[in-house]
C-alpha atoms as a PDB file:
ATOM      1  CA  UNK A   1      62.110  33.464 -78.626  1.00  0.00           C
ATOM      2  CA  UNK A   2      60.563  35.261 -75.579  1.00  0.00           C
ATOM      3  CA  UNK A   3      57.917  32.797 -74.214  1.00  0.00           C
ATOM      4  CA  UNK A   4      55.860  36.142 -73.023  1.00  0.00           C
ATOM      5  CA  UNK A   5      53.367  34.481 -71.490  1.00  0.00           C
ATOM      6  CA  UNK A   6      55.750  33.040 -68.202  1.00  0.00           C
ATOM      7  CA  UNK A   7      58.005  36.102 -68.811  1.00  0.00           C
ATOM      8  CA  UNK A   8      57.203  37.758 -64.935  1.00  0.00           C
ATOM      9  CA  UNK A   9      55.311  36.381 -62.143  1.00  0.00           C
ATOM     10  CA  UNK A  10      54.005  39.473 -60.812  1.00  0.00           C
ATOM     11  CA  UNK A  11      52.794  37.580 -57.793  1.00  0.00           C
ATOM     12  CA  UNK A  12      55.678  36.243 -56.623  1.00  0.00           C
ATOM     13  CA  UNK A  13      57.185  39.752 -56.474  1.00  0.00           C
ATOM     14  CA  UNK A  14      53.860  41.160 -54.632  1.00  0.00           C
ATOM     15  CA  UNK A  15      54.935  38.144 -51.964  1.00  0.00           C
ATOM     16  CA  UNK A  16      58.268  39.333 -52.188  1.00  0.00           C
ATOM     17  CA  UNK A  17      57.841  42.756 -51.531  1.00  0.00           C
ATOM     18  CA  UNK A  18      55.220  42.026 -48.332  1.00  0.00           C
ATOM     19  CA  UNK A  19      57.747  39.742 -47.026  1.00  0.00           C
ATOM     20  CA  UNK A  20      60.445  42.401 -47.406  1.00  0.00           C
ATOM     21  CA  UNK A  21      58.024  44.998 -45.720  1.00  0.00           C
ATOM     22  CA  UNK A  22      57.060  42.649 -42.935  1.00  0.00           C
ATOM     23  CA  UNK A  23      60.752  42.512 -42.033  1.00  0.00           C
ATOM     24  CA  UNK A  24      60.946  46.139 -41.843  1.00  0.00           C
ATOM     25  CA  UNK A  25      58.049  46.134 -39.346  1.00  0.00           C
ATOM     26  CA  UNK A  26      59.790  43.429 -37.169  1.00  0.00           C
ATOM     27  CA  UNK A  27      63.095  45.251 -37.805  1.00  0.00           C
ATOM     28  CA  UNK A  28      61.546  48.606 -36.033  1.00  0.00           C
ATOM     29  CA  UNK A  29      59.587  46.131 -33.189  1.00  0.00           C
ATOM     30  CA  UNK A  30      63.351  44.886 -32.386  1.00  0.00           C
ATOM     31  CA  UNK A  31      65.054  48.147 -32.353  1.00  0.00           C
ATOM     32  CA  UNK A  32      62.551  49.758 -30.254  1.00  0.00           C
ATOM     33  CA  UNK A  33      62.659  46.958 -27.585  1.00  0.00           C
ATOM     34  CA  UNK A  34      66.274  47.597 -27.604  1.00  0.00           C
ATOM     35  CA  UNK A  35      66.296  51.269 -27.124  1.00  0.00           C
ATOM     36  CA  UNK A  36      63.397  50.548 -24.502  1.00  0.00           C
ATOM     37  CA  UNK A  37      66.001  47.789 -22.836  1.00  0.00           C
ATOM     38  CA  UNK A  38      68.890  50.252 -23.027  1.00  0.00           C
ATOM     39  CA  UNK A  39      66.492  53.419 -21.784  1.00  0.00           C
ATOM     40  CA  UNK A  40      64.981  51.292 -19.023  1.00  0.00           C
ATOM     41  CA  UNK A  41      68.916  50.010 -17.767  1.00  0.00           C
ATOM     42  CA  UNK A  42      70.069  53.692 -18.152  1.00  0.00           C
ATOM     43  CA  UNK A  43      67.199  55.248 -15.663  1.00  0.00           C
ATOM     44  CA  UNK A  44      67.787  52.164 -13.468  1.00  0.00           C
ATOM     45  CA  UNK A  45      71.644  53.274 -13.026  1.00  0.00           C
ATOM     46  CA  UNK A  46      70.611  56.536 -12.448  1.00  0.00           C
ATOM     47  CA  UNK A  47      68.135  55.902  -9.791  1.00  0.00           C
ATOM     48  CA  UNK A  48      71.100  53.079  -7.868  1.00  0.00           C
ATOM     49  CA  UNK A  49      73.753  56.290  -8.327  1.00  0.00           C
ATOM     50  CA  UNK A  50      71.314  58.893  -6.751  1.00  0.00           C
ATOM     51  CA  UNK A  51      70.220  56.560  -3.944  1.00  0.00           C
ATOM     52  CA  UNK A  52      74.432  55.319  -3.374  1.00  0.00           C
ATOM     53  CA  UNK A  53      75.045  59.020  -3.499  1.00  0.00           C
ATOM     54  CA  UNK A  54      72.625  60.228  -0.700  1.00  0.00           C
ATOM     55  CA  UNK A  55      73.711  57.146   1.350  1.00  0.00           C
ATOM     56  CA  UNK A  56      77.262  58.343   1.048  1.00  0.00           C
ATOM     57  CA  UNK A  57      76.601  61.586   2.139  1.00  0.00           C
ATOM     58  CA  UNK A  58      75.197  60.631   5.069  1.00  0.00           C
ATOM     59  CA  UNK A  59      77.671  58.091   5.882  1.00  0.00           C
ATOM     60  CA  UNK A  60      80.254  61.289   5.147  1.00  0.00           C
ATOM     61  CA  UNK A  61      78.828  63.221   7.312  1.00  0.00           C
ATOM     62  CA  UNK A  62      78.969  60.884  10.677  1.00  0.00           C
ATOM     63  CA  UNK A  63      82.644  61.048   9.841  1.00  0.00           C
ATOM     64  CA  UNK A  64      84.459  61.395  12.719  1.00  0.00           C
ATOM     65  CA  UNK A  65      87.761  63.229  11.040  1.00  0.00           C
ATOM     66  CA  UNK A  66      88.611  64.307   7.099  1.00  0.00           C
ATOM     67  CA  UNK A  67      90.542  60.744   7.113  1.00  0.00           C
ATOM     68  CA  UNK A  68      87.334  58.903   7.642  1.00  0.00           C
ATOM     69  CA  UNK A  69      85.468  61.027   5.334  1.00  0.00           C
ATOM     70  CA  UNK A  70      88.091  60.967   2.388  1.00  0.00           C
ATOM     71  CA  UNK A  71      88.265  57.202   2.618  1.00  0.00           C
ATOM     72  CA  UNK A  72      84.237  56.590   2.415  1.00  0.00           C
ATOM     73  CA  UNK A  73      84.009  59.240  -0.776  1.00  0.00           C
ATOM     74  CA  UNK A  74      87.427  56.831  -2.074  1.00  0.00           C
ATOM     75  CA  UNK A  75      85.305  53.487  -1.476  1.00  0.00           C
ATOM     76  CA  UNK A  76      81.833  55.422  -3.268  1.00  0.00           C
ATOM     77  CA  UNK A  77      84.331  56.495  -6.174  1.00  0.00           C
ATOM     78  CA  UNK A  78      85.430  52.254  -6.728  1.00  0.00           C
ATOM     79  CA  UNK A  79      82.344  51.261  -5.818  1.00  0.00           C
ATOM     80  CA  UNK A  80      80.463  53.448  -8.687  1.00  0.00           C
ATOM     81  CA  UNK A  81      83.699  53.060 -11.137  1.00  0.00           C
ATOM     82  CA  UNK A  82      82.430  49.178 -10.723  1.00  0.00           C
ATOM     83  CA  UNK A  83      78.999  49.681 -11.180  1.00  0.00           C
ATOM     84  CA  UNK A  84      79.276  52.151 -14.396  1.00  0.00           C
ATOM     85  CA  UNK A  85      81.843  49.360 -16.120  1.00  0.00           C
ATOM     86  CA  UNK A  86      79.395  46.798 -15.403  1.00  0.00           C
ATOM     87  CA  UNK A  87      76.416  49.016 -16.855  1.00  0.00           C
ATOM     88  CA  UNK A  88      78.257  49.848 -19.536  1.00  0.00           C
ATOM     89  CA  UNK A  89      79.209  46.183 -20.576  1.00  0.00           C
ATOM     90  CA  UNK A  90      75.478  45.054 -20.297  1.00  0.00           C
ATOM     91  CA  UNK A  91      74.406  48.074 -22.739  1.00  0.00           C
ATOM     92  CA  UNK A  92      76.954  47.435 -25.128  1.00  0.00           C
ATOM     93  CA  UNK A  93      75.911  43.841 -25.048  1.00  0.00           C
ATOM     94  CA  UNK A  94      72.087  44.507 -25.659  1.00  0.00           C
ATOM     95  CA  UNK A  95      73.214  47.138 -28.475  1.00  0.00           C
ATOM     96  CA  UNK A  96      75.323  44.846 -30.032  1.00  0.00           C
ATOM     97  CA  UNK A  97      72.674  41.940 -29.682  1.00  0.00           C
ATOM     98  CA  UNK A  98      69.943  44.181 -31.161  1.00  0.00           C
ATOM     99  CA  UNK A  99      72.263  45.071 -33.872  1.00  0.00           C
ATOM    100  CA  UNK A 100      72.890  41.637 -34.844  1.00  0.00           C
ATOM    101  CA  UNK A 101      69.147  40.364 -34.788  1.00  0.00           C
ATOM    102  CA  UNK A 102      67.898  43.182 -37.183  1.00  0.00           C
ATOM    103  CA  UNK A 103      71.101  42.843 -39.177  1.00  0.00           C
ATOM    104  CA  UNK A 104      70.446  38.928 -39.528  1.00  0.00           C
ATOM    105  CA  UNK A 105      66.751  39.599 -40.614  1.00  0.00           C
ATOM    106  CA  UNK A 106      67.774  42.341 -43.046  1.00  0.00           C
ATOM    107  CA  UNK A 107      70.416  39.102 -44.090  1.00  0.00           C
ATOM    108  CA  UNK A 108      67.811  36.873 -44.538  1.00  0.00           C
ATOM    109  CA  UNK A 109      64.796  38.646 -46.511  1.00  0.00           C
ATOM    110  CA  UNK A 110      67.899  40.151 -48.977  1.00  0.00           C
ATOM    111  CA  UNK A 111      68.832  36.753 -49.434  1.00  0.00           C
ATOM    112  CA  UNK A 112      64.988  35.613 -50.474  1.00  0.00           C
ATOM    113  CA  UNK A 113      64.915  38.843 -52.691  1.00  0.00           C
ATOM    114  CA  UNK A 114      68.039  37.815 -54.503  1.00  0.00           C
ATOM    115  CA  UNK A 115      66.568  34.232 -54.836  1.00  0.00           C
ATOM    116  CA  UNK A 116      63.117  35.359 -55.988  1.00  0.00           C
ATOM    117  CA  UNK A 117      64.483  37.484 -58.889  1.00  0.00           C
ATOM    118  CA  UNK A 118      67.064  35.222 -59.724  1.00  0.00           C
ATOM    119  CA  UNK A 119      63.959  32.703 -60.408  1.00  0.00           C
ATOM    120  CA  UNK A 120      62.339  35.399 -62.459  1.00  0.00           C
ATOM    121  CA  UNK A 121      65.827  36.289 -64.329  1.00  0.00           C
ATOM    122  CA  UNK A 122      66.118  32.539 -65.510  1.00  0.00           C
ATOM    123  CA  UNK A 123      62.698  32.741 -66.660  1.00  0.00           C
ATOM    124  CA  UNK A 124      63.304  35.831 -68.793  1.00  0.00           C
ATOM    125  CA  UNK A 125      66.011  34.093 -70.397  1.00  0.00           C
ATOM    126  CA  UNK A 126      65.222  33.261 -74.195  1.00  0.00           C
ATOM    127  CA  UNK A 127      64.225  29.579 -75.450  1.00  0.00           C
ATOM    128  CA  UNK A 128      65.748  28.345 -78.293  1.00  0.00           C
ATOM    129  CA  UNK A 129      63.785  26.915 -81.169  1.00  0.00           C
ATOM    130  CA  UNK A 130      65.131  24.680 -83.922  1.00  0.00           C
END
């Protein structure tokens, strides 16, 4: 027999369901500090390439023969080659680590869902009477 009256605890679900919609909101608060992190590192490599590129330029031009010119734009080429690897490292590292902190709390509340209505599954289960 059904015992009807412990069949669902439609509380625990309610509790449930916040918890899984409070992850969502802390979810979205992570992702958009990461594309704020990654947006703010971006503009900051621009502004360091514009401001190496207008120092270059000027350095070019008190070149005293092509040979001293092609051999400052060579050392601005390696010298920005450097700088985009290591900007490019650091963004893949903040994507990957905002990735992994919204994937773990995604993790974590599925795991509490399965748990929850696991615990209401068992209690659905019939009793048997002699």
């Amino acid at each position: 027999m059904y015992d009807f009256n412990n069949l669902f605890n439609f509380d625990e679900v309610i509790t449930t369901q916040q918890k899984t919609f409070e992850t969502f909101q802390k979810a979205n608060t992570q992702l958009t500090e990461g594309i704020n992190k990654c947006w703010n590192k971006q503009v900051e490599m621009t502004q360091t390439t514009m401001e190496d590129c207008m120092k270059t330029f000027q350095d070019m031009g008190k070149a005293k023969g092509i040979e001293e010119m092609m051999a400052k734009q060579n050392t601005f080429a390696q010298k920005s080659m450097e700088k985009t690897m290591k900007t490019t490292e650091e963004l893949a590292s903040l994507t990957s680590k905002t990735q992994k902190q919204v994937i773990d709390l995604f993790s974590n509340q599925m795991a509490e869902n399965v748990k929850t209505f696991k615990k209401q599954a068992d209690k659905m289960k019939p009793t048997t009477t002699k």
